[in-house]
N, C-alpha and C. Protein backbone atom coordinates (compact mmCIF):
# COMPACT_ATOMS: atom_id res chain seq x y z
N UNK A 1 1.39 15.93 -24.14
CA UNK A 1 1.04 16.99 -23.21
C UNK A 1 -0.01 16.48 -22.23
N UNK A 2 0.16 16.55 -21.31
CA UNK A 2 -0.76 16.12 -20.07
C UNK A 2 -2.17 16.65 -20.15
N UNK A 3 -3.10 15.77 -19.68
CA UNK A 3 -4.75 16.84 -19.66
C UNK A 3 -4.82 17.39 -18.46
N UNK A 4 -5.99 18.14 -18.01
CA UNK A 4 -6.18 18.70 -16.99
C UNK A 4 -6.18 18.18 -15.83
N UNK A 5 -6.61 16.68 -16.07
CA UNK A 5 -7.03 15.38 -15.01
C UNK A 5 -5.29 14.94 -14.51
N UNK A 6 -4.27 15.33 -15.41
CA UNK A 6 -2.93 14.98 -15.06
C UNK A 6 -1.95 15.42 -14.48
N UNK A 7 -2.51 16.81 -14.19
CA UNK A 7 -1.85 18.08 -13.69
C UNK A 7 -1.17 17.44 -12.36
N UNK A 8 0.03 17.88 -12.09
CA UNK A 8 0.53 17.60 -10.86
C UNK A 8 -0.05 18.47 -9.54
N UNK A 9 -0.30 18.26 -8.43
CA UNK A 9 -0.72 18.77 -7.21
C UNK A 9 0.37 18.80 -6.26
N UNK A 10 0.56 19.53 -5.26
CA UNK A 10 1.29 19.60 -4.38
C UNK A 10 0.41 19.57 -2.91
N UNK A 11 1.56 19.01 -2.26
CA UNK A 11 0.42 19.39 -0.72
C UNK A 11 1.79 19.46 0.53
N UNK A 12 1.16 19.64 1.79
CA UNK A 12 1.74 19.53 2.81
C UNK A 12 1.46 19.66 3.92
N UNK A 13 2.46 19.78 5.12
CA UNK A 13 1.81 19.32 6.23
C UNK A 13 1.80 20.74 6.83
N UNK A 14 1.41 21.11 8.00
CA UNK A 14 0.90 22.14 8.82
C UNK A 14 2.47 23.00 8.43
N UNK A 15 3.46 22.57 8.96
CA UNK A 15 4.93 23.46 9.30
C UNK A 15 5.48 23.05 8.21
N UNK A 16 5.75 22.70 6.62
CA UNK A 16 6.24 22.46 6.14
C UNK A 16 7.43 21.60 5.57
N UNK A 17 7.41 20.96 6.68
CA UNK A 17 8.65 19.95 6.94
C UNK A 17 8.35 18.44 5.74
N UNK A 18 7.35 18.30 5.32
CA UNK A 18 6.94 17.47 4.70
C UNK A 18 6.27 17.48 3.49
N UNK A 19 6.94 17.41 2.04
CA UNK A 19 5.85 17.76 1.24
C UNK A 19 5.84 16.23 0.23
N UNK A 20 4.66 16.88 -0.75
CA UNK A 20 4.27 15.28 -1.81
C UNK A 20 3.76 16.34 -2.92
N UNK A 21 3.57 15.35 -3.64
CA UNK A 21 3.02 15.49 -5.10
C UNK A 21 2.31 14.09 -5.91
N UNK A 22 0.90 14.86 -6.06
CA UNK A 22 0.49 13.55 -6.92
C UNK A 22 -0.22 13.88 -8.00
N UNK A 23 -0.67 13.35 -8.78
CA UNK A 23 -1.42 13.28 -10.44
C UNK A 23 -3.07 13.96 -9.62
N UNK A 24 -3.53 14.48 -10.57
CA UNK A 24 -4.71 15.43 -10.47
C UNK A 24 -5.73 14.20 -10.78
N UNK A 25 -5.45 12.87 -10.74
CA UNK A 25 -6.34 11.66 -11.55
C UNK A 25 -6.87 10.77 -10.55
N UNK A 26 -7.50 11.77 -9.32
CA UNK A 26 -8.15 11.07 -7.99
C UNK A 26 -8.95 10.23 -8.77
N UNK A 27 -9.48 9.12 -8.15
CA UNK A 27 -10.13 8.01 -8.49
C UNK A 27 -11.83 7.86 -7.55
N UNK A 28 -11.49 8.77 -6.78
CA UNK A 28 -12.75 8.81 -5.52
C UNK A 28 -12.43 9.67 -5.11
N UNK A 29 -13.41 10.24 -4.15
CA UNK A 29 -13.63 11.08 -2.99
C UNK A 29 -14.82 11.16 -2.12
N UNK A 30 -14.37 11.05 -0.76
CA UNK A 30 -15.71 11.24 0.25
C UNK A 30 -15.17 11.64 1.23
N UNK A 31 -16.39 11.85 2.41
CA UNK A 31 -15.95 12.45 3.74
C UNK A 31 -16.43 11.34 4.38
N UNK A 32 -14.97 10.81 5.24
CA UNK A 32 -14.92 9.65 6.16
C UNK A 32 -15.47 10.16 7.47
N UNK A 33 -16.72 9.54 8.17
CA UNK A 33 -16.65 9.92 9.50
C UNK A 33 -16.61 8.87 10.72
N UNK A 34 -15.66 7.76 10.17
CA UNK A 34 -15.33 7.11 11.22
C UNK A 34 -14.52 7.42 12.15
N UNK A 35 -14.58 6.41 13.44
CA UNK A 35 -13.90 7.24 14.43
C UNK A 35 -12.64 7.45 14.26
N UNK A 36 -11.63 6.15 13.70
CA UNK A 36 -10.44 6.66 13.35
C UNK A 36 -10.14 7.87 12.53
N UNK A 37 -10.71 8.34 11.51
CA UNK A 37 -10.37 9.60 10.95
C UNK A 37 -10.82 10.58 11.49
N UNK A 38 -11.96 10.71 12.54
CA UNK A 38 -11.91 11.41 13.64
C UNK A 38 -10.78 11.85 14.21
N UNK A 39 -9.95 10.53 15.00
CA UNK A 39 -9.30 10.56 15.95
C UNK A 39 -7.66 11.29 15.46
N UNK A 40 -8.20 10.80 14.37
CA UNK A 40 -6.32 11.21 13.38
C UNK A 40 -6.12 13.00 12.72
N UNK A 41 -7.19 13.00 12.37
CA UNK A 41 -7.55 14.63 12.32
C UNK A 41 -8.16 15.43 13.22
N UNK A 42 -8.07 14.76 14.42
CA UNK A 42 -9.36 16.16 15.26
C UNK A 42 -10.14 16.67 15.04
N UNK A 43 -10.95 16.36 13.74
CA UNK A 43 -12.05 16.96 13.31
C UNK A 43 -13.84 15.95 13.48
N UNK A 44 -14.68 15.99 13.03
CA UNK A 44 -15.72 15.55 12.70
C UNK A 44 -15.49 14.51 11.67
N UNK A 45 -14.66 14.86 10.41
CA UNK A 45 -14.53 13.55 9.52
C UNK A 45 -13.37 13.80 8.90
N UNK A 46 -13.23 13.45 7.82
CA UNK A 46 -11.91 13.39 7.14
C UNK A 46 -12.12 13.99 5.52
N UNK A 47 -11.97 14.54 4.85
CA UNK A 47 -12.37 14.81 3.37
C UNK A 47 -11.02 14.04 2.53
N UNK A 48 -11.31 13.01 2.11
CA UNK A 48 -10.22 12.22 1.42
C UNK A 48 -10.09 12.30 -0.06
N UNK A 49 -9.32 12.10 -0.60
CA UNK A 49 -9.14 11.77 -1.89
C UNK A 49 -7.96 10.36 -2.27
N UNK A 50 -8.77 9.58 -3.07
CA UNK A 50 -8.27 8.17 -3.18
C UNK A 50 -7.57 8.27 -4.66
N UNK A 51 -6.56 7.31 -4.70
CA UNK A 51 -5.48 7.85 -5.67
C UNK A 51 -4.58 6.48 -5.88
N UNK A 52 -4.05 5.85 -6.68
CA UNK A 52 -3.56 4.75 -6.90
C UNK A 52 -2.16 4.76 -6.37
N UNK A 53 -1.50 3.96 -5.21
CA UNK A 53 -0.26 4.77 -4.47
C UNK A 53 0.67 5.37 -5.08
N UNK A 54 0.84 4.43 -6.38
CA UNK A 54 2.10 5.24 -7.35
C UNK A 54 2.40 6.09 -7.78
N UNK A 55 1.28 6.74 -7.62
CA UNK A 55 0.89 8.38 -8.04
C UNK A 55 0.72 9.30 -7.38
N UNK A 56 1.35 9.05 -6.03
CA UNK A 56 1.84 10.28 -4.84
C UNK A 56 3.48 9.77 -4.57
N UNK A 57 4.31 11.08 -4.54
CA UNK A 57 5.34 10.76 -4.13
C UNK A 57 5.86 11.98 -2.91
N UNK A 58 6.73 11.21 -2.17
CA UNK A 58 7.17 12.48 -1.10
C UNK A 58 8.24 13.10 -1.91
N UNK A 59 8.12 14.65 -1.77
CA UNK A 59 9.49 15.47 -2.82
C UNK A 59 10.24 15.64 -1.41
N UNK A 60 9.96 15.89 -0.68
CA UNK A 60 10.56 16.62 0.67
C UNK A 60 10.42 15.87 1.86
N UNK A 61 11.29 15.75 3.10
CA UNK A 61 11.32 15.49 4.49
C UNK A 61 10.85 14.14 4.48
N UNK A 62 10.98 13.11 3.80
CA UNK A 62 11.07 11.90 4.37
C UNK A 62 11.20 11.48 5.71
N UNK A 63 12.03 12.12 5.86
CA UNK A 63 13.28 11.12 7.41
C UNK A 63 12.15 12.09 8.41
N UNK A 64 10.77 12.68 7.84
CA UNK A 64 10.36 13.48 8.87
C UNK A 64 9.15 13.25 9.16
N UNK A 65 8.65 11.56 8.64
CA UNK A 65 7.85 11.39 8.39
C UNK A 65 7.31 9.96 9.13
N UNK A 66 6.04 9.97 10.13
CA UNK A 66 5.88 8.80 10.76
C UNK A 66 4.69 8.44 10.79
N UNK A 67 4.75 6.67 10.38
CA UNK A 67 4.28 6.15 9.92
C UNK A 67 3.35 5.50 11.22
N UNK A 68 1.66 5.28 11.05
CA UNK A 68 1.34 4.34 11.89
C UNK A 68 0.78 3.62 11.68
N UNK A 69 0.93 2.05 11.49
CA UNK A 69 0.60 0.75 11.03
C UNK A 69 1.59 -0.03 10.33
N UNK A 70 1.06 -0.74 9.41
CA UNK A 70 2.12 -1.67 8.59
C UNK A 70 2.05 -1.10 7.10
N UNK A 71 2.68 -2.25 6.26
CA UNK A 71 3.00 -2.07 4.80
C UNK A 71 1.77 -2.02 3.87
N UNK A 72 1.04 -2.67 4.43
CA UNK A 72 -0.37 -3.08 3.93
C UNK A 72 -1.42 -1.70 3.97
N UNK A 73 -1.58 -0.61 5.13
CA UNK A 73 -2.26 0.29 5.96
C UNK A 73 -2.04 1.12 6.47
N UNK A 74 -1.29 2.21 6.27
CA UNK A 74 -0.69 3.11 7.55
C UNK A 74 -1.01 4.58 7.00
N UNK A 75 -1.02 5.09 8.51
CA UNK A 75 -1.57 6.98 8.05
C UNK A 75 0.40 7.18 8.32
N UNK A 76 0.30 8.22 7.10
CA UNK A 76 1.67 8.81 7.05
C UNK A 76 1.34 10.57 8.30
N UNK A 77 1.91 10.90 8.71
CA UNK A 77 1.94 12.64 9.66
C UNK A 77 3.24 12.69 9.31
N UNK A 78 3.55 13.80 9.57
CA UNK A 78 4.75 14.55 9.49
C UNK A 78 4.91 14.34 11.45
N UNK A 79 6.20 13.98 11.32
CA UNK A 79 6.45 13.89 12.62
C UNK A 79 7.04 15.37 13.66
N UNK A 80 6.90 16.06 12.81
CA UNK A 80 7.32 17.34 13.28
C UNK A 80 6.33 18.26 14.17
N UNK A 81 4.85 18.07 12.83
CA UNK A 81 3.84 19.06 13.41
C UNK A 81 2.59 18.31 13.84
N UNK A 82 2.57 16.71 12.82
CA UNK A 82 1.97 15.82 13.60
C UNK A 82 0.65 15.88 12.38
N UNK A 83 0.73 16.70 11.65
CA UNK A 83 -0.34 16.44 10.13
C UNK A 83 -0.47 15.46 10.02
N UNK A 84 -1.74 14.53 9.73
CA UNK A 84 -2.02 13.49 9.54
C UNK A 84 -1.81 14.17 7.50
N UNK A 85 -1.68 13.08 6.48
CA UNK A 85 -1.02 13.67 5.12
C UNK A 85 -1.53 12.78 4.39
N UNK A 86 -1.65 11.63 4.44
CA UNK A 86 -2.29 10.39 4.01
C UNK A 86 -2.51 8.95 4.21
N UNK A 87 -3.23 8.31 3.81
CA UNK A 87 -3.30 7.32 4.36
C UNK A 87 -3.41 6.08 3.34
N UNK A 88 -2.21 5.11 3.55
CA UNK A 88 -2.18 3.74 3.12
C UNK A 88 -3.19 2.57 3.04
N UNK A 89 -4.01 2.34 2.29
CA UNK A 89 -5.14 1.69 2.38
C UNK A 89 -5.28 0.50 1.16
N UNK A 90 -6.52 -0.40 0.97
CA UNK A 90 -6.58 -1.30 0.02
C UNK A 90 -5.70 -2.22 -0.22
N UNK A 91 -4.83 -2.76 0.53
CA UNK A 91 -4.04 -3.89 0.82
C UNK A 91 -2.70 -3.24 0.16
N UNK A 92 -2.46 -1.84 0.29
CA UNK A 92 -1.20 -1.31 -0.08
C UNK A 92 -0.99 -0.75 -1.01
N UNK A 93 -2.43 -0.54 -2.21
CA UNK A 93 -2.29 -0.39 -3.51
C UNK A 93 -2.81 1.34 -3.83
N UNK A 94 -3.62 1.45 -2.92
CA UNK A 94 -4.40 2.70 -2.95
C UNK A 94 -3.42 3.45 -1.84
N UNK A 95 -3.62 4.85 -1.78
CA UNK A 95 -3.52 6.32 -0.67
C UNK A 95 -5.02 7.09 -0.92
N UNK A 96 -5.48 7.42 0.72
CA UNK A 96 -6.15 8.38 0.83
C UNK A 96 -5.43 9.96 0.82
N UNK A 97 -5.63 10.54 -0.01
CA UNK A 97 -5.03 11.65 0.74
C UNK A 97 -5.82 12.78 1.06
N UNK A 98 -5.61 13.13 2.42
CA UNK A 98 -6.18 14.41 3.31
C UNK A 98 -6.39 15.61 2.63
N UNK A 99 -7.37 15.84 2.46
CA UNK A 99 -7.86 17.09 1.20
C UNK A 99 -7.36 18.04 1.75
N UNK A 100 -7.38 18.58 3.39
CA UNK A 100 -6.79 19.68 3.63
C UNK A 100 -5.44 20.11 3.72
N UNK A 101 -4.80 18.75 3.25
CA UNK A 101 -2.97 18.88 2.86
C UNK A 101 -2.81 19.52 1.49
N UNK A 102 -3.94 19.53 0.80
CA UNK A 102 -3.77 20.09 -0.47
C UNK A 102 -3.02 21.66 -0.67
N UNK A 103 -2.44 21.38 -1.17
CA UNK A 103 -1.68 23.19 -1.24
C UNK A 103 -2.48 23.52 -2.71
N UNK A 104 -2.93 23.05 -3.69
CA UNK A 104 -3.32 23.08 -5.04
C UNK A 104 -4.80 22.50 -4.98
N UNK A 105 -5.66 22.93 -5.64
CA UNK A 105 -6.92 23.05 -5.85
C UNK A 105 -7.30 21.38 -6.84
N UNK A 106 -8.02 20.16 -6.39
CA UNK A 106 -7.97 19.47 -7.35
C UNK A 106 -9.17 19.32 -8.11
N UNK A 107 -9.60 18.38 -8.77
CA UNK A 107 -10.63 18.54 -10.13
C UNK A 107 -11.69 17.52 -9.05
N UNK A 108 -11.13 17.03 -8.22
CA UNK A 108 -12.19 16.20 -7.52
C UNK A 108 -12.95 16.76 -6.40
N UNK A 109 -14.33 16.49 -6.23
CA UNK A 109 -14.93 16.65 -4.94
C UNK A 109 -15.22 15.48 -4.11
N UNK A 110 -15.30 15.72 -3.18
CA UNK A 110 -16.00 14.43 -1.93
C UNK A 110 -17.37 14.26 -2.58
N UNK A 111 -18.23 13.31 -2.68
CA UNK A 111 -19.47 13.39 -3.38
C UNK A 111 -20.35 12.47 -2.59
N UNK A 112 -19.65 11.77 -1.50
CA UNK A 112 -20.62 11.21 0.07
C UNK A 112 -19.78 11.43 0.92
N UNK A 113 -20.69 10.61 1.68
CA UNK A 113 -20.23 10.52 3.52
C UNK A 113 -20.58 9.18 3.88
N UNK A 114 -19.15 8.46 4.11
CA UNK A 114 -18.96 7.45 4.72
C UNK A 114 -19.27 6.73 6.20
N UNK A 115 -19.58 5.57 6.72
CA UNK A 115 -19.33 5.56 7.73
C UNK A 115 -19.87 6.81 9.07
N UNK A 116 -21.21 7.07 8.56
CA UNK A 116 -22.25 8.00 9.20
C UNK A 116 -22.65 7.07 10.52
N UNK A 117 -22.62 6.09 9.99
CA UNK A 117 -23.33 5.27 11.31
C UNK A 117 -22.54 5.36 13.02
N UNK A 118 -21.12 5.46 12.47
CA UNK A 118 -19.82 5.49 13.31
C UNK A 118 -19.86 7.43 14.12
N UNK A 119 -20.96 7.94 13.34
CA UNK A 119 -19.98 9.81 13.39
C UNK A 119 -20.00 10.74 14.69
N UNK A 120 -19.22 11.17 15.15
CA UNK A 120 -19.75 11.97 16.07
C UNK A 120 -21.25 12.83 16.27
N UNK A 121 -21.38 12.31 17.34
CA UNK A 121 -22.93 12.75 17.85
C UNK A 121 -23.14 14.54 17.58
N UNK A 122 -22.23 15.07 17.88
CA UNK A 122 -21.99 16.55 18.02
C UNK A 122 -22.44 17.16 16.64
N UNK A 123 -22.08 16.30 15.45
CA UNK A 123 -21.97 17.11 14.25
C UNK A 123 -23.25 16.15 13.42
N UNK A 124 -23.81 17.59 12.63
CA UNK A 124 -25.13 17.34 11.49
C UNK A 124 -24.61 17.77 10.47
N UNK A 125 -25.16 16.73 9.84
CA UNK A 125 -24.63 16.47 8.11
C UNK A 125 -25.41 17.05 7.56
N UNK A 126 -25.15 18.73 7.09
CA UNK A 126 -26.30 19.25 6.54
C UNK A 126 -26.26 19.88 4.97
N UNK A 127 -25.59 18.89 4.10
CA UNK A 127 -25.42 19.25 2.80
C UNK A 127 -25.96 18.12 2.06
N UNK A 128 -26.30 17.51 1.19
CA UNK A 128 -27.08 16.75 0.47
C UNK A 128 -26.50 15.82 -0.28
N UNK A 129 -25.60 15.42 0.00
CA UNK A 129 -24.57 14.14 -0.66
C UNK A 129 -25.20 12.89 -0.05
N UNK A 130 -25.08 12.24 -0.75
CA UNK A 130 -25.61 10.19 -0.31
C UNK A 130 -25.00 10.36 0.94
N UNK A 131 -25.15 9.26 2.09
CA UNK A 131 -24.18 9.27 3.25
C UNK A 131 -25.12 7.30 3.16
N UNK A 132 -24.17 6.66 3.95
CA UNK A 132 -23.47 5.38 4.07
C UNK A 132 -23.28 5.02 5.45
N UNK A 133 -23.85 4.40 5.79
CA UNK A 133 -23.94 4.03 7.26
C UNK A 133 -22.17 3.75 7.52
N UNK A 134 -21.82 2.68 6.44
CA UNK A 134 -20.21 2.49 6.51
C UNK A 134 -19.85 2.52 4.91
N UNK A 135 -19.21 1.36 4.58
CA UNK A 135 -17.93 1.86 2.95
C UNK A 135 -19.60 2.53 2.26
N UNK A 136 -19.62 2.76 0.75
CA UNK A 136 -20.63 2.97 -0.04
C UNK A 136 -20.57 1.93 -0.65
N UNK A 137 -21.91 1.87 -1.61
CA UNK A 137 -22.28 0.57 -2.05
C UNK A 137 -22.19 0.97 -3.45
């Protein structure tokens, strides 16, 4: 019987055209505020959750799904509504995935802030987590 940490999650993209599922057994979490996860979410930062790739799978809309980078690195969106959904990282082995794709509540929190040094000028970091000029140490 699975533990709580094993529970399956679901998520998806803005219009539904795209869904996944992965193990409740995040490995990390933080809020990225480099510019690329800026630029890929429109937001201030990114709230990620890191996850070993094998342990997200797409259930739904593949063929709807576009990729930007290589095999090694790439943010997956739904090419429909343009959700950024996750992202390919660690030489291919790891996924970030976009906390706000979450359709299901997971056991993990973000617990810093990455890549502060990089963040938009506009926004103050006003909650009390470590923050990291860039990766954490």
């Amino acid at each position: 019987m699975p533990t709580e940490k094993q529970r399956q999650l679901t998520g998806q993209c803005l219009c539904g055209a795209v869904r996944y599922a992965v193990l409740d057994a995040f490995v990390y979490a933080a809020n990225c505020h480099c510019s690329q996860c800026r630029r890929t979410t429109g937001s201030a930062f990114k709230p990620f959750a890191g996850i070993e790739r094998s342990r997200l799978s797409l259930v739904h809309g593949e063929g709807d799904v576009l990729r930007f980078g290589d095999e090694q690195g790439h943010d997956v969106h739904c090419g429909q509504c343009g959700s950024l959904l996750y992202s390919v990282v660690r030489d291919g082995e790891y996924v970030h995935v976009a906390m706000g794709t979450l359709v299901d509540e997971p056991s993990i929190r973000p617990d810093k802030h990455i890549f502060v040094g990089s963040k938009a000028p506009w926004f103050t970091i006003a909650d009390g987590l470590p923050q990291f000029q860039e990766h954490a140490s």
